[in-house]
N, C-alpha and C. Protein backbone atom coordinates (compact mmCIF):
# COMPACT_ATOMS: atom_id res chain seq x y z
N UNK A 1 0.82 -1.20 0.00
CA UNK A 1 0.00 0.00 0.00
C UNK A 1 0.86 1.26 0.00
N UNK A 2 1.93 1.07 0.59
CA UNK A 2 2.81 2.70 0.53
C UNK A 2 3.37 2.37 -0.50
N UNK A 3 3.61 2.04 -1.79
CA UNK A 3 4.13 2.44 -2.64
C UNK A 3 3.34 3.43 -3.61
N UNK A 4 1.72 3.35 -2.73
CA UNK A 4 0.86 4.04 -3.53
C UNK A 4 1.16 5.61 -3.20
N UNK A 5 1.90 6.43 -2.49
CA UNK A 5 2.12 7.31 -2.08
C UNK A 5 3.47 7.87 -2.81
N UNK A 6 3.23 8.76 -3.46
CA UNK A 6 4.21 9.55 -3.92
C UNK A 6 5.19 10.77 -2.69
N UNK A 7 6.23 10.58 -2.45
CA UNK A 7 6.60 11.41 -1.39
C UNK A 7 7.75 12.40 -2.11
N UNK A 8 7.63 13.88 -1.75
CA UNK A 8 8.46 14.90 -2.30
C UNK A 8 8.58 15.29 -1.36
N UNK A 9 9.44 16.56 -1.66
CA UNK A 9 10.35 17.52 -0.04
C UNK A 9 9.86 19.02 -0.76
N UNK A 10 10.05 19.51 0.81
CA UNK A 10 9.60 21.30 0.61
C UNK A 10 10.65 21.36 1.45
N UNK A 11 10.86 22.70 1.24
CA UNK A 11 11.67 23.79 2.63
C UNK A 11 11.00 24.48 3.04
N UNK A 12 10.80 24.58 4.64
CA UNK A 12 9.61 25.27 4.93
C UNK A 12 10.39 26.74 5.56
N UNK A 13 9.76 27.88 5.79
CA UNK A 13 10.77 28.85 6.47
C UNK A 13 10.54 28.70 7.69
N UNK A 14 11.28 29.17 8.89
CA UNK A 14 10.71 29.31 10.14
C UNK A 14 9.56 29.91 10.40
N UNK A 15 9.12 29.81 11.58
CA UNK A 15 8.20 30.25 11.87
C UNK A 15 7.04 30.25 13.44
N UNK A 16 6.43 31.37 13.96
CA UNK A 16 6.55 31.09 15.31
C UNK A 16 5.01 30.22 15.51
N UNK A 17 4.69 29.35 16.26
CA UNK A 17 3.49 28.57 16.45
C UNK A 17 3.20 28.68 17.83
N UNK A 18 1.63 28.50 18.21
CA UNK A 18 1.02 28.49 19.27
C UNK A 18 0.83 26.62 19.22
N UNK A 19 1.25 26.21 20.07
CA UNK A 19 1.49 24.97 20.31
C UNK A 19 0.19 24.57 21.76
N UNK A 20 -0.65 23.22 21.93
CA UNK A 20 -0.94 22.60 22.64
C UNK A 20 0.06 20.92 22.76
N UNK A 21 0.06 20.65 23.67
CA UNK A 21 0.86 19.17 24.00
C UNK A 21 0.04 18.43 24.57
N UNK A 22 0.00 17.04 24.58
CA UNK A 22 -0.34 15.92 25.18
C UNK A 22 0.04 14.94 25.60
N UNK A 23 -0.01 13.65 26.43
CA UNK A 23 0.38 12.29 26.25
C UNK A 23 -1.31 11.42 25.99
N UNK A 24 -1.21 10.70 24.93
CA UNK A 24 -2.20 9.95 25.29
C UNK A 24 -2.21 8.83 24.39
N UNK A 25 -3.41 8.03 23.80
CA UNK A 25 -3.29 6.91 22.94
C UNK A 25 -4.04 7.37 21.64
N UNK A 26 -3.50 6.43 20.47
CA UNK A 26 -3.87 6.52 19.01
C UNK A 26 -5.43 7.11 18.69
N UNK A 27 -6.52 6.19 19.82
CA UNK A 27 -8.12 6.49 19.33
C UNK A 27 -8.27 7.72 20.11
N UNK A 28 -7.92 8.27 21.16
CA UNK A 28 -7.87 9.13 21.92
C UNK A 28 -7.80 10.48 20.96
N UNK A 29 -6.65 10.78 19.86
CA UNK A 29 -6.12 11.51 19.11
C UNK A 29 -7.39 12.41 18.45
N UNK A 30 -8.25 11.76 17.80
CA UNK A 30 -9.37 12.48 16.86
C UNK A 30 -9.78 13.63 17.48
N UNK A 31 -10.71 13.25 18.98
CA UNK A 31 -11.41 14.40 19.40
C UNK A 31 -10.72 15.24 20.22
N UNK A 32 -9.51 15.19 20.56
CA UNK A 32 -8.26 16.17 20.87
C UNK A 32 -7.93 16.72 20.06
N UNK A 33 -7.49 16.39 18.69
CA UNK A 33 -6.90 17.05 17.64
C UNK A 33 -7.99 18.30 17.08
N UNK A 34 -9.40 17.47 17.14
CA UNK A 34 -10.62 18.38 16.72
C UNK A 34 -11.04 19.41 17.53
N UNK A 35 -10.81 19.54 19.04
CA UNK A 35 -11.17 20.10 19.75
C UNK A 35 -10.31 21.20 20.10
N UNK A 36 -8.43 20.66 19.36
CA UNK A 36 -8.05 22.17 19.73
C UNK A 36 -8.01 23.90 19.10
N UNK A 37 -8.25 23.93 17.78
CA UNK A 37 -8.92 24.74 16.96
C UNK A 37 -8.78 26.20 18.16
N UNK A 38 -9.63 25.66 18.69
CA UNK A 38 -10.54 26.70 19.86
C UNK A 38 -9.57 27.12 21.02
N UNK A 39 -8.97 25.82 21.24
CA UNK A 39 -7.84 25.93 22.65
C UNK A 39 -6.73 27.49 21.83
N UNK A 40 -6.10 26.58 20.66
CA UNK A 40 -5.20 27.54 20.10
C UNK A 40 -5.41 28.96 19.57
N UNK A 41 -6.87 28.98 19.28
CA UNK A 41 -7.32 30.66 18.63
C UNK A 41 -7.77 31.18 19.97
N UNK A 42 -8.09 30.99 21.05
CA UNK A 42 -7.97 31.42 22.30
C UNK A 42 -6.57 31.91 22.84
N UNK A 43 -5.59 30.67 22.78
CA UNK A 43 -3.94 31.25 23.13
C UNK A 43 -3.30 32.52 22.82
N UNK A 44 -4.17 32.42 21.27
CA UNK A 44 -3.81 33.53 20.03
C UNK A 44 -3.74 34.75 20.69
N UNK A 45 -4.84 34.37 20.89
CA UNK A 45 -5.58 36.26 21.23
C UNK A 45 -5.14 36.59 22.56
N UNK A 46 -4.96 35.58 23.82
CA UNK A 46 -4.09 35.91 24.64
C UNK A 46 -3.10 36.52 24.16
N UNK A 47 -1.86 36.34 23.52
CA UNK A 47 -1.17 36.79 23.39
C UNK A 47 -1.16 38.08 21.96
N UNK A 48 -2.01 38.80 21.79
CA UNK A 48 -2.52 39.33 21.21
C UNK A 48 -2.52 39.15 19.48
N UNK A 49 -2.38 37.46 19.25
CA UNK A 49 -2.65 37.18 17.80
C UNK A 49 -3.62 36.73 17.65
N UNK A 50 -3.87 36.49 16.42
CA UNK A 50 -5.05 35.60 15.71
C UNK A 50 -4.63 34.26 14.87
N UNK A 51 -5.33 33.30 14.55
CA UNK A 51 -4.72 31.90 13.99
C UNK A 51 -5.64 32.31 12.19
N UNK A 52 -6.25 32.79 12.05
CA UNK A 52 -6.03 33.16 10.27
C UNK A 52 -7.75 31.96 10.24
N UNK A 53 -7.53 31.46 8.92
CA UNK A 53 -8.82 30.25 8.80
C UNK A 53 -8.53 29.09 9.88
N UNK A 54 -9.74 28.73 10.37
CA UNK A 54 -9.51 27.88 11.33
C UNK A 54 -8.16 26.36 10.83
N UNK A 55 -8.41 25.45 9.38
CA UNK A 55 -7.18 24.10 9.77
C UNK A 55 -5.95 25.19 8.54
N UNK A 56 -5.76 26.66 8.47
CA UNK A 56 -4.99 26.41 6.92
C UNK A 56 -3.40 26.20 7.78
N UNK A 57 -3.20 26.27 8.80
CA UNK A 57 -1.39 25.69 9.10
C UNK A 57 -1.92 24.95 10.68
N UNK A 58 -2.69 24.25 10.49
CA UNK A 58 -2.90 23.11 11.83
C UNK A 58 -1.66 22.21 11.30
N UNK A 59 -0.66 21.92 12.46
CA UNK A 59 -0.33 20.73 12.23
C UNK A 59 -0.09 20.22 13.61
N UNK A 60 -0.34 18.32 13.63
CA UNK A 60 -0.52 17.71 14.43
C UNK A 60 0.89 16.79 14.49
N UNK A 61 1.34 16.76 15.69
CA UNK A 61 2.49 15.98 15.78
C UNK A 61 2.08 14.36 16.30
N UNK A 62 1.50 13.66 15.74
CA UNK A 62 0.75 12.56 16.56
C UNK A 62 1.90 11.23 15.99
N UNK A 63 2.08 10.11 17.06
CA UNK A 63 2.54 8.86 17.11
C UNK A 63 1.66 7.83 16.05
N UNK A 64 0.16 7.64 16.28
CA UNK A 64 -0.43 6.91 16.02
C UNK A 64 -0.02 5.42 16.49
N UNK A 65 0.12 5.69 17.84
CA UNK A 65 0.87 4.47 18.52
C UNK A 65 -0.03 3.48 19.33
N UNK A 66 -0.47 3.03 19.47
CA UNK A 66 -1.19 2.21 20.43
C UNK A 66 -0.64 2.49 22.13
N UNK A 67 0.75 2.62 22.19
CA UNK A 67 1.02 3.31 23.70
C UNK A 67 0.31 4.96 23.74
N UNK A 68 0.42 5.00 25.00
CA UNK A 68 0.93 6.60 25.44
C UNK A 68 1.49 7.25 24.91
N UNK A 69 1.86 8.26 23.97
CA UNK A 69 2.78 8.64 23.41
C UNK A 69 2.63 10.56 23.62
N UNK A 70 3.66 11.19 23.42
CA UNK A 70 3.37 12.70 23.24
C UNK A 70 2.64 12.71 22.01
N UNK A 71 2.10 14.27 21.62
CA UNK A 71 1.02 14.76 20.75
C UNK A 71 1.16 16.01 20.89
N UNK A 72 1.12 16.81 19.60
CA UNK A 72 1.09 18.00 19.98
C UNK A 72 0.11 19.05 19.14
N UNK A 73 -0.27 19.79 18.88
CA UNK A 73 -1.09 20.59 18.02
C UNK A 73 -0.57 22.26 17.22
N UNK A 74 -0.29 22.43 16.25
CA UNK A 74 0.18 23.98 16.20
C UNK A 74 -0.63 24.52 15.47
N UNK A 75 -0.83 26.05 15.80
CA UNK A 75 -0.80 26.58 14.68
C UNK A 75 -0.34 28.41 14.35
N UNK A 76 -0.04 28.82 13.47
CA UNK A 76 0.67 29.55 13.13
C UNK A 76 -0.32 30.62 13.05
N UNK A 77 0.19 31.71 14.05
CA UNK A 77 -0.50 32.98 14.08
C UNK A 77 0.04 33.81 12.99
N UNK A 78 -1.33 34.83 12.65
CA UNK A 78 -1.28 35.78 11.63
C UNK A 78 -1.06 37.00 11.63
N UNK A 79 -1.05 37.65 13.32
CA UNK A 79 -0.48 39.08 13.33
C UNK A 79 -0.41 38.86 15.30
N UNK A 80 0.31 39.69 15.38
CA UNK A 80 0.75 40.11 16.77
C UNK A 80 0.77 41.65 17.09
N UNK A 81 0.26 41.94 18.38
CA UNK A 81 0.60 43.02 18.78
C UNK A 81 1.96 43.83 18.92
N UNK A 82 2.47 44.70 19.22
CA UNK A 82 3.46 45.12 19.54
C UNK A 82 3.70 44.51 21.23
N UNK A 83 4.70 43.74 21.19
CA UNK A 83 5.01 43.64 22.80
C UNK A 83 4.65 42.46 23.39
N UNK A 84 3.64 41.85 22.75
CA UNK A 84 2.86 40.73 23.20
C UNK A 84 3.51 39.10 22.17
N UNK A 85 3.00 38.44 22.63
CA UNK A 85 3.58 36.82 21.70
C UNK A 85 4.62 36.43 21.69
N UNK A 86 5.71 36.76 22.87
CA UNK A 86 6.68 36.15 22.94
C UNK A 86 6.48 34.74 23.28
N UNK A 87 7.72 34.20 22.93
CA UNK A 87 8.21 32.78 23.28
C UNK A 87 7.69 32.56 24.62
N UNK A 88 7.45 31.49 24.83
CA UNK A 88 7.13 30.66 26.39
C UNK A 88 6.23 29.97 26.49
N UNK A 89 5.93 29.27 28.32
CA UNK A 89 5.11 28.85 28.25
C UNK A 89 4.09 29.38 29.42
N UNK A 90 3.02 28.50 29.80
CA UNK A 90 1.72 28.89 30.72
C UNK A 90 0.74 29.73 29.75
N UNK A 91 0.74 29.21 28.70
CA UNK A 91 -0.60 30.04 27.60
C UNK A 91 -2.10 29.14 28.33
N UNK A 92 -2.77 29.63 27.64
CA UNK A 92 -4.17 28.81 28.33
C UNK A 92 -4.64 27.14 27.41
N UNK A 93 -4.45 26.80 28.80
CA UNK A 93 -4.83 25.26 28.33
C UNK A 93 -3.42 24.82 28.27
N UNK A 94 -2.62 25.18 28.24
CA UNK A 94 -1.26 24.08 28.53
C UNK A 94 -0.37 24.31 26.94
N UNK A 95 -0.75 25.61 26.43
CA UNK A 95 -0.23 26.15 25.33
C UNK A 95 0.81 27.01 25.88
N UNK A 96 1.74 26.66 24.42
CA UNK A 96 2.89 27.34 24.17
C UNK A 96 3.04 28.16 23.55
N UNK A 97 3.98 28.94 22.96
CA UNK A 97 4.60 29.75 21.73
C UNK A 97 6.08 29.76 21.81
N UNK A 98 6.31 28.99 20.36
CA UNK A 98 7.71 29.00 20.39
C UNK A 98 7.91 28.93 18.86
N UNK A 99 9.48 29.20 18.38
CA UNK A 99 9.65 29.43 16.84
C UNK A 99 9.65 28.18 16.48
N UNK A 100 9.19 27.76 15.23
CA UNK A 100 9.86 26.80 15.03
C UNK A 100 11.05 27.04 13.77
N UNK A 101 12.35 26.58 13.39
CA UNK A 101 13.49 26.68 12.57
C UNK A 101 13.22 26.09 11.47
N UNK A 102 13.81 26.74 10.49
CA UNK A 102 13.66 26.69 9.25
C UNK A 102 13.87 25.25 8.97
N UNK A 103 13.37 24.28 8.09
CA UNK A 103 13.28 23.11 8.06
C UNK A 103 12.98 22.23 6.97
N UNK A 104 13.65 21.23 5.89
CA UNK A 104 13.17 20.19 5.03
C UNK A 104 12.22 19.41 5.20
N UNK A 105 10.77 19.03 4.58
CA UNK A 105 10.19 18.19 4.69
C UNK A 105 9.80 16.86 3.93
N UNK A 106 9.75 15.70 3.86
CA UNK A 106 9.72 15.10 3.40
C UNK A 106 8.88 14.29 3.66
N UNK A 107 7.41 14.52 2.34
CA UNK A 107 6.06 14.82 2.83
C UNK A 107 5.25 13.96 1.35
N UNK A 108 4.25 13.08 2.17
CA UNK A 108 2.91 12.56 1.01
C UNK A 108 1.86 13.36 1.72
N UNK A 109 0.80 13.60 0.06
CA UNK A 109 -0.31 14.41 0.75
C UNK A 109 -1.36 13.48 0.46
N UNK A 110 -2.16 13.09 1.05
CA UNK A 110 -3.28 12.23 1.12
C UNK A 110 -4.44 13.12 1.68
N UNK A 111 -5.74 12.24 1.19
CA UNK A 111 -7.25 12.81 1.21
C UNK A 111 -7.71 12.75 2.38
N UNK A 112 -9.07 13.75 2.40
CA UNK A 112 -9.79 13.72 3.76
C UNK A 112 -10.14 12.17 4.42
N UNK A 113 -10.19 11.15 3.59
CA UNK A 113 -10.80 10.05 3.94
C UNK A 113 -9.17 9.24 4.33
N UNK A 114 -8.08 9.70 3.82
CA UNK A 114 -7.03 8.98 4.14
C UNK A 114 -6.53 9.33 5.81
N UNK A 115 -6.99 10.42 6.19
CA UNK A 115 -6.39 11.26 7.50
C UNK A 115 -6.67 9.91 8.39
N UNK A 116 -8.40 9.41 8.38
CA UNK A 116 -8.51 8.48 9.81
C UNK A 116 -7.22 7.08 9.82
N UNK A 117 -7.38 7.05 11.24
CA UNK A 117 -7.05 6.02 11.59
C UNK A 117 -7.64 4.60 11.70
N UNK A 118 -7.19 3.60 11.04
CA UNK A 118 -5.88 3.31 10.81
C UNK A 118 -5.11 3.40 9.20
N UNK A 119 -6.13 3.83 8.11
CA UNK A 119 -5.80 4.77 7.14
C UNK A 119 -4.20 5.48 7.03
N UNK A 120 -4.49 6.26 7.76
CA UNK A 120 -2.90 7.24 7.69
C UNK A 120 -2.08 6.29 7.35
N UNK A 121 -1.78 5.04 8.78
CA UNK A 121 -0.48 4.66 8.74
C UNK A 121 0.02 4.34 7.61
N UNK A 122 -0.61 4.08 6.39
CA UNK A 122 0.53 3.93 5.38
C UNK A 122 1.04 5.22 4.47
N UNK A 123 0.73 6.31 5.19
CA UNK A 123 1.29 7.04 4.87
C UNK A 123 2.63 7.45 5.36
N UNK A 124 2.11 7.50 6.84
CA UNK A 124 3.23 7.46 7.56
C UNK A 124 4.50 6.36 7.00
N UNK A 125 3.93 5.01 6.96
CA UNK A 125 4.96 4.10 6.53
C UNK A 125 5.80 4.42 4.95
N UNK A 126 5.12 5.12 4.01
CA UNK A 126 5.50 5.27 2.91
C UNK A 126 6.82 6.57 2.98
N UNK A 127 6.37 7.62 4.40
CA UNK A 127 7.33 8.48 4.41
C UNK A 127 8.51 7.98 4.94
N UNK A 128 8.34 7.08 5.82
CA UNK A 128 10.06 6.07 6.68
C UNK A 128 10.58 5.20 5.65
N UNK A 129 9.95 4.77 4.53
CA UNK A 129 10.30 3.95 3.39
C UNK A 129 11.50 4.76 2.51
N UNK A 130 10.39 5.68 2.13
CA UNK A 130 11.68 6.61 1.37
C UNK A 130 12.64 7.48 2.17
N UNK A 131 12.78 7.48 3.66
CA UNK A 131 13.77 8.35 4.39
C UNK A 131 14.86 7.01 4.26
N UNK A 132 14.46 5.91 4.42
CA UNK A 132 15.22 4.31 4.75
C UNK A 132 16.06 4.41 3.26
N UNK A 133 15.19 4.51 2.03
CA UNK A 133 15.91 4.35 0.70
C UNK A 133 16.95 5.29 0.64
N UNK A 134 16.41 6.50 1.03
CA UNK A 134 17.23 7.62 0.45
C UNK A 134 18.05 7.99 1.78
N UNK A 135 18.10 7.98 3.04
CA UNK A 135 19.20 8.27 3.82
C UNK A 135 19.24 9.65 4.49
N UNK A 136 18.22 10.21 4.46
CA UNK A 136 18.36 12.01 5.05
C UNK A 136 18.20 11.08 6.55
N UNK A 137 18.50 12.00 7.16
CA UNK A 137 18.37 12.42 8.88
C UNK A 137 16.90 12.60 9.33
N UNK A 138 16.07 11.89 10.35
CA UNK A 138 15.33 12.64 10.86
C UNK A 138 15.78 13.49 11.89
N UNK A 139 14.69 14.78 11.36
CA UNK A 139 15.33 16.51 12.17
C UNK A 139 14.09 16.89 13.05
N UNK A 140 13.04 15.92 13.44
CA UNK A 140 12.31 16.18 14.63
C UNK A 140 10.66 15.44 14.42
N UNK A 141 10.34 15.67 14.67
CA UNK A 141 8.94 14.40 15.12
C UNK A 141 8.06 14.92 13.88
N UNK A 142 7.94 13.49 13.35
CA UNK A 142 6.99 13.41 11.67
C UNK A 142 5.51 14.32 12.61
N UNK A 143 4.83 14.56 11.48
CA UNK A 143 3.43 15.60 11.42
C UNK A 143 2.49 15.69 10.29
N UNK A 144 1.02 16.02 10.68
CA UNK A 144 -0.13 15.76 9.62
C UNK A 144 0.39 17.38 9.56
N UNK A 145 0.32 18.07 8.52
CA UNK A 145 -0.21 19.37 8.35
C UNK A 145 -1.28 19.81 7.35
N UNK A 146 -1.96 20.01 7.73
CA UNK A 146 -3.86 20.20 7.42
C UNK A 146 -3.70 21.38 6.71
N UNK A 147 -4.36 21.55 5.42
CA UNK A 147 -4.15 22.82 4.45
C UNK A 147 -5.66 22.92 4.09
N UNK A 148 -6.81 22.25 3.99
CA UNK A 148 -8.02 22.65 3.75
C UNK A 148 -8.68 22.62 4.50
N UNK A 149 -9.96 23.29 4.18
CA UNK A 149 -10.83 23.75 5.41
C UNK A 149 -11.66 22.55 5.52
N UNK A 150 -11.68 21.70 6.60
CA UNK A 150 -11.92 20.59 6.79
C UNK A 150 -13.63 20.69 6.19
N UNK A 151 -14.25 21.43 6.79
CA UNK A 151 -15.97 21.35 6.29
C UNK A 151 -15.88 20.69 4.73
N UNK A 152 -16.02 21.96 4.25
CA UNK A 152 -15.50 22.43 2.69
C UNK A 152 -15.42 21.21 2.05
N UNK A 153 -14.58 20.26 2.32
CA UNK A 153 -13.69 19.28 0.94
C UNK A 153 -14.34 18.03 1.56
N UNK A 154 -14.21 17.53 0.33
CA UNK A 154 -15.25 16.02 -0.18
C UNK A 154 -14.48 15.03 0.54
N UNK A 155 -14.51 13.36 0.99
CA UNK A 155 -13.57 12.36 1.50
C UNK A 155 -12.41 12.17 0.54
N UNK A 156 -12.63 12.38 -0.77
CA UNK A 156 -11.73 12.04 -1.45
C UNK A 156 -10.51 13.40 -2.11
N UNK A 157 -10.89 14.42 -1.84
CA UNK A 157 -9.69 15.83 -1.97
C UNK A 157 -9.01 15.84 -1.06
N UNK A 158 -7.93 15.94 -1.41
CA UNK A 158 -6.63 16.18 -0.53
C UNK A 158 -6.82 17.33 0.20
N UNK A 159 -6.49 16.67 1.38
CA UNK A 159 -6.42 17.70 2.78
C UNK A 159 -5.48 17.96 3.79
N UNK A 160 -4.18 17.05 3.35
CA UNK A 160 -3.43 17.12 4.27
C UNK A 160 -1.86 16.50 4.12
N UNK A 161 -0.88 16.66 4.53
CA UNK A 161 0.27 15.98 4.16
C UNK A 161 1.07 15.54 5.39
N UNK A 162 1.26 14.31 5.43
CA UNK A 162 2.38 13.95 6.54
C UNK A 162 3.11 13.88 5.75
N UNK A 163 3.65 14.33 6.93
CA UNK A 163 5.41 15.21 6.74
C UNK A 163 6.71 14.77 8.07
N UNK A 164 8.12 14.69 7.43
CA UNK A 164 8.79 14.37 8.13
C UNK A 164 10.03 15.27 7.89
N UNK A 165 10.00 16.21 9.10
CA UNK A 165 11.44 17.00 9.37
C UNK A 165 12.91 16.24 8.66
N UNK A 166 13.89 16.21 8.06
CA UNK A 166 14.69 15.80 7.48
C UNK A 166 15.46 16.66 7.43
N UNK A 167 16.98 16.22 7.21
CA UNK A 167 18.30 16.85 7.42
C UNK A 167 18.84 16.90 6.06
């Protein structure tokens, strides 16, 4: 099945994100991931930004593990006050803000209907396939990053790309 996945690389620029974290398990993931939207455009505005359309730079750092695993949620604010949105932590709900560094990705984009679980994983598997063939470095914890507006798009339009940090 992962050979059905075509995988290419971007360079992404840096960039600063309002982050939520977790530990928890694989089925657990959905209505956490869905529910933080709200956590993070709340953080926003604490710190006097806004998150833009609700999924267009959601990205989810998830295991899809059957253990416990960390999880995390970002997303990338669209304007800041003067003075306000620095780096740190104690945002509301257990949110962060921190940069993230400029970075290679090495990324398949699959459809709204490919996102569920247990679906993904061969996406996921198709991206460790070609890091295994080809030899880059992993440069920090693989991620869904969500580019359409989830309502909006049909099961079968692409909505999203896991992606893997690479050196």
């Amino acid at each position: 099945m992962r050979d059905a996945f075509t995988v290419e690389t971007a360079e992404v620029p840096a960039q600063v994100v309002i982050r939520a974290k977790r530990h928890g398990l694989a089925d657990e993931l959905p209505t956490w991931i869905a529910a933080s939207p709200g956590r993070l455009e709340a953080a926003a505005r604490d710190c006097g930004a806004a998150t833009g359309r609700r999924t267009s730079s959601t990205t989810a750092m998830c295991p899809w593990t059957a253990t416990d695993s960390p999880s995390a949620v970002c997303r990338s604010p669209t304007r800041r006050r003067r003075g306000r949105g620095r780096s740190g932590t104690g945002g509301r709900g257990g949110t962060t803000v921190r940069r993230e560094p400029a970075r290679r990705l090495a990324y398949t984009r699959i459809s709204k209907s490919q996102v569920a679980f247990p679906q993904i994983l061969a996406a996921f598997e198709a991206g460790e396939a070609w890091i295994g063939e080809r030899g880059p470095a992993y440069d920090g914890p693989c991620r869904e990053v969500c580019f359409a507006e989830w309502e909006a798009v049909g099961p079968e339009d692409p909505a999203c790309d896991v992606a893997f940090p690479v050196g």
